[in-house]
Protein backbone atom coordinates (compact mmCIF):
# COMPACT_ATOMS: atom_id res chain seq x y z
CA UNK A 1 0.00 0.00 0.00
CA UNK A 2 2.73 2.70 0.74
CA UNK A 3 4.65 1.79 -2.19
CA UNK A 4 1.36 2.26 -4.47
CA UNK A 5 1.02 5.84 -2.31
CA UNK A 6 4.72 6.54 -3.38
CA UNK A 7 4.17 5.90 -7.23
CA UNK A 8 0.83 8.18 -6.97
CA UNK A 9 2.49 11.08 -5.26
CA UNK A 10 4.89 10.90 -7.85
CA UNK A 11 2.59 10.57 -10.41
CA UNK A 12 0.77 13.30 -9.23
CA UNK A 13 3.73 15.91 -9.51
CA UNK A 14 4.36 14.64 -12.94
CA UNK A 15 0.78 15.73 -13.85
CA UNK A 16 1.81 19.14 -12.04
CA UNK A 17 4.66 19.84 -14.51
CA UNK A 18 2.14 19.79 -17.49
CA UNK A 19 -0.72 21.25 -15.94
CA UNK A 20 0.63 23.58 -13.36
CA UNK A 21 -2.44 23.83 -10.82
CA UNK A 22 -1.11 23.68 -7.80
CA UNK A 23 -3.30 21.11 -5.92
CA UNK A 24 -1.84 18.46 -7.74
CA UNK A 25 1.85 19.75 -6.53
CA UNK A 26 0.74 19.79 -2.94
CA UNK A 27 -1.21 16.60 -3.28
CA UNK A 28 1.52 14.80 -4.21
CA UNK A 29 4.24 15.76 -1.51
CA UNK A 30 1.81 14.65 0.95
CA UNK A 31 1.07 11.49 -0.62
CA UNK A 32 4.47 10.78 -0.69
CA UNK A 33 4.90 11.94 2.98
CA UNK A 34 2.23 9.67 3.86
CA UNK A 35 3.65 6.70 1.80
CA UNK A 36 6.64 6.96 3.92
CA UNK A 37 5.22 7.11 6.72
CA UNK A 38 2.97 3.87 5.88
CA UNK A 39 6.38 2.09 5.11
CA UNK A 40 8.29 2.88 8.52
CA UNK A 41 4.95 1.47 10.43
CA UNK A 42 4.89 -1.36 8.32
CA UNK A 43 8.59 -1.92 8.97
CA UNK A 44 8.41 -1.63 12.87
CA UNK A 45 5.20 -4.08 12.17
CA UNK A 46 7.63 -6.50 10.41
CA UNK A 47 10.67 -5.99 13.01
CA UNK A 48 8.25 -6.54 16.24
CA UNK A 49 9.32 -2.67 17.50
CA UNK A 50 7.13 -0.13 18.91
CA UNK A 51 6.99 2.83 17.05
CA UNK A 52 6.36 6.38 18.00
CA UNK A 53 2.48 5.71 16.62
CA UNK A 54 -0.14 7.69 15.25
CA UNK A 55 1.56 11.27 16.79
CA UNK A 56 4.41 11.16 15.34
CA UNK A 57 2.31 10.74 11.81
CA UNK A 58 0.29 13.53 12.63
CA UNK A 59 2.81 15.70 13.72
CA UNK A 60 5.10 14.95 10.61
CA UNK A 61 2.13 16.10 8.15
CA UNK A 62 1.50 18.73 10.85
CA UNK A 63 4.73 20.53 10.02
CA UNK A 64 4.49 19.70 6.36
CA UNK A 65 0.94 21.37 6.24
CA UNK A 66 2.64 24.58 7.94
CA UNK A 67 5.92 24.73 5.78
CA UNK A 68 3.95 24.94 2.71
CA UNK A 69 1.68 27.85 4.13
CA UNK A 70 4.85 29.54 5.11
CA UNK A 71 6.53 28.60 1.31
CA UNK A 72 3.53 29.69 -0.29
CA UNK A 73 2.40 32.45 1.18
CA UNK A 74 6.35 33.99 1.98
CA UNK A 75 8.72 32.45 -0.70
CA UNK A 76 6.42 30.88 -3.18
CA UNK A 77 8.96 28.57 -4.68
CA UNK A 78 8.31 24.58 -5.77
CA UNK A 79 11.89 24.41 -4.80
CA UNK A 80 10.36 25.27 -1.18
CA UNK A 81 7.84 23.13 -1.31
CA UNK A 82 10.20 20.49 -2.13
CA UNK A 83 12.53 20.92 0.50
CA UNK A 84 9.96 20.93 3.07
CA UNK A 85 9.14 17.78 2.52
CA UNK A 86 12.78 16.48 1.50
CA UNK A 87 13.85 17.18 4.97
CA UNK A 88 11.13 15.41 6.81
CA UNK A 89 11.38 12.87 4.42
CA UNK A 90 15.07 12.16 5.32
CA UNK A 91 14.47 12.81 9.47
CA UNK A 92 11.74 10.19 9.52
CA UNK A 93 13.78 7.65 7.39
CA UNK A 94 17.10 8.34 9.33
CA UNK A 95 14.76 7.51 12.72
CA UNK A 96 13.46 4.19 11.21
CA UNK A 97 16.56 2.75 10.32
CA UNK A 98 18.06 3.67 13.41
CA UNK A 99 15.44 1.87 15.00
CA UNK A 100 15.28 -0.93 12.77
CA UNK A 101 19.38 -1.80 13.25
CA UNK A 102 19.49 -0.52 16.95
CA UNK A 103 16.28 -3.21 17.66
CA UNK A 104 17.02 -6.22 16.02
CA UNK A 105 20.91 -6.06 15.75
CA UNK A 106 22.17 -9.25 17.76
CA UNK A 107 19.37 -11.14 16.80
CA UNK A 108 18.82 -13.59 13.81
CA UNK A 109 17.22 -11.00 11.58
CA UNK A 110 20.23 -9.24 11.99
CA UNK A 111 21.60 -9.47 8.31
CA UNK A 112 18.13 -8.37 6.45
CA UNK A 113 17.78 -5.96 9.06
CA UNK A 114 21.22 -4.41 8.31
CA UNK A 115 20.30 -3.81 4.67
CA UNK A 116 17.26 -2.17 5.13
CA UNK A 117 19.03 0.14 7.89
CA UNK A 118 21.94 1.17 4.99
CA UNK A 119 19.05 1.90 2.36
CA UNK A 120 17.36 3.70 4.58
CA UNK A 121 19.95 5.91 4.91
CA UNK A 122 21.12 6.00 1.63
CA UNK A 123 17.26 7.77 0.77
CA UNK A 124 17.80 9.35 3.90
CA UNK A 125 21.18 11.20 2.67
CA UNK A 126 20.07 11.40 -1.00
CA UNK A 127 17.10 13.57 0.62
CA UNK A 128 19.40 15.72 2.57
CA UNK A 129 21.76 16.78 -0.43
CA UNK A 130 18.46 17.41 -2.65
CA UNK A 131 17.43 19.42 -0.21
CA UNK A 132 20.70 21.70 -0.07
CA UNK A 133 21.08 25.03 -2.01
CA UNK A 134 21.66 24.03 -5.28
CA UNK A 135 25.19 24.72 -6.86
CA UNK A 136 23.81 27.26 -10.14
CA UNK A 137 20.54 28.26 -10.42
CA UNK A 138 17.57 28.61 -7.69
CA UNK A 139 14.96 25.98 -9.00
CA UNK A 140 14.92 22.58 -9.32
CA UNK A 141 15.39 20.93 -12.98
CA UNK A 142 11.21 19.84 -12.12
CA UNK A 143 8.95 20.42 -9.39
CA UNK A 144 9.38 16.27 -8.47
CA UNK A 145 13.35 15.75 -8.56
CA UNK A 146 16.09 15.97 -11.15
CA UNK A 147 16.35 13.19 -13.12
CA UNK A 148 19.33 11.64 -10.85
CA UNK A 149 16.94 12.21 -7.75
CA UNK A 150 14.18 10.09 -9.79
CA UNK A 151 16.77 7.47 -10.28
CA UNK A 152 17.93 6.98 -7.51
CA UNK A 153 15.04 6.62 -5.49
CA UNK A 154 13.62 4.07 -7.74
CA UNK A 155 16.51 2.11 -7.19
CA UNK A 156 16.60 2.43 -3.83
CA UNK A 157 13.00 1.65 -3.16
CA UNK A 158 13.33 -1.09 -5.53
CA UNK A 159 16.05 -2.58 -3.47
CA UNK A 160 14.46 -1.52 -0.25
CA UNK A 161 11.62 -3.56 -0.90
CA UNK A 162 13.42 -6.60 -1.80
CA UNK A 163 15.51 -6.08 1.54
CA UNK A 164 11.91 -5.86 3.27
CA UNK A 165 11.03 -9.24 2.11
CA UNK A 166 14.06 -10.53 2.74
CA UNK A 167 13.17 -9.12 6.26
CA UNK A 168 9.93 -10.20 6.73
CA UNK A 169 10.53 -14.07 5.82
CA UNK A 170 13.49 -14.22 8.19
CA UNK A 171 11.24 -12.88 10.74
CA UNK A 172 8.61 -14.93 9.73
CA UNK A 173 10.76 -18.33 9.74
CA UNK A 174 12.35 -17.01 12.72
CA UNK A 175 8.87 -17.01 14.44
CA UNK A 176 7.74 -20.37 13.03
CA UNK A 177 11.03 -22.14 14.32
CA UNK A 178 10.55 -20.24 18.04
CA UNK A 179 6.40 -21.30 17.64
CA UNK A 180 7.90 -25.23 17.63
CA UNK A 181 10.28 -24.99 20.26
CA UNK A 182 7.86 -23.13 22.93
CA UNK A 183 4.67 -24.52 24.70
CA UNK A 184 1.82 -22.51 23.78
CA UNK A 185 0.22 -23.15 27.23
CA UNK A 186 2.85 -22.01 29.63
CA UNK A 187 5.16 -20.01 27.00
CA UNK A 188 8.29 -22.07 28.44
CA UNK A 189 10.46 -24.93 26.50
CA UNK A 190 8.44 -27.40 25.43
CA UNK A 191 9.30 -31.33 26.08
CA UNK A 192 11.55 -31.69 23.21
CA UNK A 193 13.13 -28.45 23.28
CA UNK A 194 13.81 -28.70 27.54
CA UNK A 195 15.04 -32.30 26.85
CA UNK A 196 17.69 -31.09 24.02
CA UNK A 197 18.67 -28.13 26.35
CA UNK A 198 19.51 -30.28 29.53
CA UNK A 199 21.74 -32.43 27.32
CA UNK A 200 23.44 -29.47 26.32
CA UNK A 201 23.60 -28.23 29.79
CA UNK A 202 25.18 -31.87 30.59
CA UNK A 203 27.62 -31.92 28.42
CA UNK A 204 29.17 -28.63 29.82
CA UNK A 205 28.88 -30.22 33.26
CA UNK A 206 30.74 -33.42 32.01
CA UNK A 207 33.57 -31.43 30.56
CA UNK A 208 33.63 -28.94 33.22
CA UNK A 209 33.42 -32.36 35.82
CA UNK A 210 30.99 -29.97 37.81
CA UNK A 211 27.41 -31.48 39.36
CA UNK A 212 24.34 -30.43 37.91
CA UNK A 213 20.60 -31.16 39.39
CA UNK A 214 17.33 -31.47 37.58
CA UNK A 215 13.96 -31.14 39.75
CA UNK A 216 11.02 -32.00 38.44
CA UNK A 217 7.12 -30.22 39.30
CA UNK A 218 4.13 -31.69 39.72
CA UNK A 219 1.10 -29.23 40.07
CA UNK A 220 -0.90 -31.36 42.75
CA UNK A 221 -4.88 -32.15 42.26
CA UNK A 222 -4.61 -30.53 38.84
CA UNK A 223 -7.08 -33.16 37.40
CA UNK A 224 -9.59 -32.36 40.17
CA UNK A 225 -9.01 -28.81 38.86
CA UNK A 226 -10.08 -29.67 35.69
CA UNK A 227 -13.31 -31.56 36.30
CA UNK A 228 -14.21 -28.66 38.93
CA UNK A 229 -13.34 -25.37 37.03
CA UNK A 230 -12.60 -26.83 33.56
CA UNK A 231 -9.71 -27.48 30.73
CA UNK A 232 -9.48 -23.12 30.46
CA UNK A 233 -8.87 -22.56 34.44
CA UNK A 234 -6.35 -25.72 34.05
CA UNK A 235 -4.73 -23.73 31.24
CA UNK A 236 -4.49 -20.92 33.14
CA UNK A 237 -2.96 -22.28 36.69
CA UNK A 238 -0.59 -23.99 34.17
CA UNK A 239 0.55 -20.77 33.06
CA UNK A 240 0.67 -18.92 36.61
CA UNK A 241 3.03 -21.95 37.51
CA UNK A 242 5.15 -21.61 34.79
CA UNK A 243 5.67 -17.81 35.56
CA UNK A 244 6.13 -18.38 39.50
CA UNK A 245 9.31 -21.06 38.44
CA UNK A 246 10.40 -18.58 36.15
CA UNK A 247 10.44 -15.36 39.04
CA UNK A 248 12.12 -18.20 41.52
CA UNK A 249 14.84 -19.93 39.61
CA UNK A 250 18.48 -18.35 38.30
CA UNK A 251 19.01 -16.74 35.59
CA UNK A 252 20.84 -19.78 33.81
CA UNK A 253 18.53 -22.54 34.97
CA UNK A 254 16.45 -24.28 32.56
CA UNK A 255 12.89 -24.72 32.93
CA UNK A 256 10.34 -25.91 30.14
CA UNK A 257 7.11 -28.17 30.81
CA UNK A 258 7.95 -31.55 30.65
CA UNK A 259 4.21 -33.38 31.06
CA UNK A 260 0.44 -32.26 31.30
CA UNK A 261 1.04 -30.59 34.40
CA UNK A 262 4.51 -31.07 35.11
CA UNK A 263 7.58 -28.82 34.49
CA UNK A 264 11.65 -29.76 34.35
CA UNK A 265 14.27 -27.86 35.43
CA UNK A 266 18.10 -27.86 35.34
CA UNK A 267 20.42 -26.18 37.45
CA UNK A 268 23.80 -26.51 36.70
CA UNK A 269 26.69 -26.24 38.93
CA UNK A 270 24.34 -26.99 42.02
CA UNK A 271 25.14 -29.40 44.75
CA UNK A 272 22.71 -31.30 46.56
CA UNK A 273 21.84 -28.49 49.62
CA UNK A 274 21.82 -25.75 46.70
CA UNK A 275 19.36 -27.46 44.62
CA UNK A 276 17.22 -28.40 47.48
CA UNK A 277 17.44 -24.65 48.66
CA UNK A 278 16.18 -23.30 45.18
CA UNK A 279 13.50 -26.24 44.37
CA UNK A 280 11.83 -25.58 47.82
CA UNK A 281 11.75 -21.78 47.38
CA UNK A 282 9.61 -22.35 44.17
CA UNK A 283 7.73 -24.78 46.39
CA UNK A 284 7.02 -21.93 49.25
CA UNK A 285 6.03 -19.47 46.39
CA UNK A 286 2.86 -21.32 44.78
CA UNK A 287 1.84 -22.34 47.81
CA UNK A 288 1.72 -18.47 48.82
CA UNK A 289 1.09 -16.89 45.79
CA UNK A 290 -2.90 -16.30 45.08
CA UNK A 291 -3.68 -18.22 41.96
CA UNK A 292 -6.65 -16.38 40.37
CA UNK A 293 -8.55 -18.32 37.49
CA UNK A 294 -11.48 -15.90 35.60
CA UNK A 295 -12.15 -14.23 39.12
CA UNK A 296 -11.80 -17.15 41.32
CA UNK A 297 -9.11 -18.22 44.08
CA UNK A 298 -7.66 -21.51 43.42
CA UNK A 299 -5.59 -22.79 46.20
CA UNK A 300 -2.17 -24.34 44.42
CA UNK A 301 0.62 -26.36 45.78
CA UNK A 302 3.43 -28.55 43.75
CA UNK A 303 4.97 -31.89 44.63
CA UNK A 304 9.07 -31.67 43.52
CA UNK A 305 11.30 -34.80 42.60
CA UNK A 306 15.38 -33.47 42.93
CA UNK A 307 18.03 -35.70 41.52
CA UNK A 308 21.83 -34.35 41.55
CA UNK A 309 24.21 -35.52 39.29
CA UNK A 310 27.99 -35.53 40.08
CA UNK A 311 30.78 -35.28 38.06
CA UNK A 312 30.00 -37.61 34.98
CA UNK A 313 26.63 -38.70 36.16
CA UNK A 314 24.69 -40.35 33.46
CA UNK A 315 21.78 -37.69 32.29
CA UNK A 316 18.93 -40.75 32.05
CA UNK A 317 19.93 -42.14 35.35
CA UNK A 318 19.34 -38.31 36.90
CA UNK A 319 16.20 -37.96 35.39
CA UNK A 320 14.84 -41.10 36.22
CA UNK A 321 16.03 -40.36 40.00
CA UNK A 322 14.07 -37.14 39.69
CA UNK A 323 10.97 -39.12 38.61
CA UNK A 324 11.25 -41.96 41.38
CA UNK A 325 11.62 -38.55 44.21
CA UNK A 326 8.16 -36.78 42.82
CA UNK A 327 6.47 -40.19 43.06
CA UNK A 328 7.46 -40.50 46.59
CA UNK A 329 6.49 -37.01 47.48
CA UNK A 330 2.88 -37.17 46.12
CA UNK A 331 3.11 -40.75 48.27
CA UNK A 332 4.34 -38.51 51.39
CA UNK A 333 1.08 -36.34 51.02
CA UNK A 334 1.82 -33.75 48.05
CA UNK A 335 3.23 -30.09 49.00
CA UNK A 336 6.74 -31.75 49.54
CA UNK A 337 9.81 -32.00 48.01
CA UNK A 338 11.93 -34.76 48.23
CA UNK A 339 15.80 -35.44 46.99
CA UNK A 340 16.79 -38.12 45.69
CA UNK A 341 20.42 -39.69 46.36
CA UNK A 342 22.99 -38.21 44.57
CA UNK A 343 24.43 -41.01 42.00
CA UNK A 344 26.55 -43.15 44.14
CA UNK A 345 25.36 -42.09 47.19
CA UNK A 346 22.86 -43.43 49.60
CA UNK A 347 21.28 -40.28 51.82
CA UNK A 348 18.04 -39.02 50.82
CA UNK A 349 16.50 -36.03 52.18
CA UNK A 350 12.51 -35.39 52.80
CA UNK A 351 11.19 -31.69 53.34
CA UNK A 352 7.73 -31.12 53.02
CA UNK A 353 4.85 -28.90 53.90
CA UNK A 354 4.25 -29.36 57.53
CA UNK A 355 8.21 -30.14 58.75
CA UNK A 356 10.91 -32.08 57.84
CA UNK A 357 12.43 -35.58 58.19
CA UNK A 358 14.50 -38.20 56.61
CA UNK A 359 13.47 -40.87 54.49
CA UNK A 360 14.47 -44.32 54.19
């Protein structure tokens, strides 16, 4: 849409220089003030940024609106006219693909992004030396550009748009690939992505020959939640789980939901006392934190499994340790956590809810 706006602005001002009624010169600058301001939404749109919105639109035609009074009614020049618009032209471009690189640089749109940031301020420059005091003469060639100007916007745009495909399926892709690896429920890891990430995170424990621990959550009563409130409140106690493990754990931890209403978590570089320190926090905070559901109070409490692996621990051996230690603490009454023994060593270690005690 803003590249069809472009070609009728300029199409406009080429109707000007043969008919000479002014409308059409004014009508198209501001069509093709508008049709860049239509492209720098729809690039923020395509980038995921937050643009300065409908005010800075307004205010941009605002001051357009006021510099051709002023040219009109003071120095009644096209060349006036012109550079009005020229210069907003190249401030509004210049923003938008300092936005554009400064937003997605880093990431894996990086490269697209990058050549839509130099175009953009390629037409941003090209607008700024149009708009300078020309060398001989005081008018432009035509009331739309000199021929070079012409030229070299149509290339650019024509290359900008490419680059703003290019953009848009890498962001697209980008999204689809992120959609697969994330569980639309909770927003965490899903099963296969938390499983591919903890062998990853156990591989840098093997050849740093540190311990890791994996815990594992079990939301407690959650099918009695379903049958009483319904699959949506389920849904939605799913998802204030998954953020109350995400406000409790470190930064580094792993966490991604592992079953229908359990969630996984690695911690590397955590001994048995530091696991069991972090796994029980997360414990303490659903069962304190209010759990609203479409107006209503749920009460919400989570049975953990630890398992720590030492140096060279074998990853299915941990997480089947971590499995055995949940089942015993929904045995043990739910609202518990129990840890298992560390591989190779016999101690096991119950807390729960109301104390805590050892287990055989």
């Amino acid at each position: 849409a803003a590249m069809l706006a472009f070609g009728a602005g300029y199409a406009l001002l080429y109707f000007y220089a043969s008919t000479r009624h002014v409308a059409l010169l004014y009508a198209g600058w501001i069509g093709i003030l508008c049709a860049i301001l239509m492209m720098v939404r729809a690039l923020n749109r395509i980038c995921g940024i937050k643009g300065p919105g409908t005010i800075l639109d307004v205010s941009v035609i605002g001051i357009a609106l006021i510099g051709w009074i002023f040219f009109t009614f003071t120095y009644p020049s096209p060349l006036g006219h012109a550079n009005t618009i020229l210069i907003l032209v190249s401030i509004v471009v210049a923003r938008a693909a300092w936005d554009t690189w400064s937003n997605v640089r880093g990431s894996r749109i990086a490269a697209p992004a990058a050549a839509v940031a130099v175009l953009l301020g390629a037409v941003a420059a090209t607008s700024i030396l149009e708009a300078l005091p020309p060398v001989t003469g005081s008018e432009l060639p035509s009331e739309f550009g000199s021929p070079a100007l012409v030229l070299v916007w149509a290339v650019s745009l024509a290359f900008l748009t490419v680059c703003v495909l290019w953009l848009e399926v890498s962001q697209l892709y980008a999204t689809m690939e992120t959609a697969g690896m994330v569980d639309v429920v909770t927003g965490l890891s899903n099963r296969l992505t938390i499983v591919a990430e903890i062998e990853v995170e156990h591989s840098r424990s093997h050849r740093a020959k540190t311990p890791f621990s994996i815990a594992i959550f079990g939301m407690d009563n959650f099918e009695n939640v379903i049958d009483e409130h319904g699959q949506r409140a389920g849904d939605q106690m799913l998802k204030w789980a998954a953020g109350v493990i995400r406000e409790n754990v470190r930064p580094y931890d792993r966490v991604g939901r592992y079953g229908p209403d359990e969630f996984l978590l690695m911690m590397p570089m955590t001994t048995e006392k530091e696991s069991l320190g972090i796994a029980e926090r997360v414990r303490q905070a659903v069962q304190k934190q209010a759990c609203v559901v479409d107006g209503r109070q749920i009460g919400a409490t989570v049975s953990v499994g630890v398992a720590v692996g030492e140096r060279g621990a074998d990853l299915g051996a941990v997480l089947h340790a971590a499995d055995e230690a949940i089942s015993r603490a929904k045995e043990q009454g739910r609202n518990c956590t129990v840890v298992a023994p560390s591989i190779g060593m016999v101690a096991e270690v119950g807390i729960g809810a109301e104390g805590q005690g050892a287990n055989a």
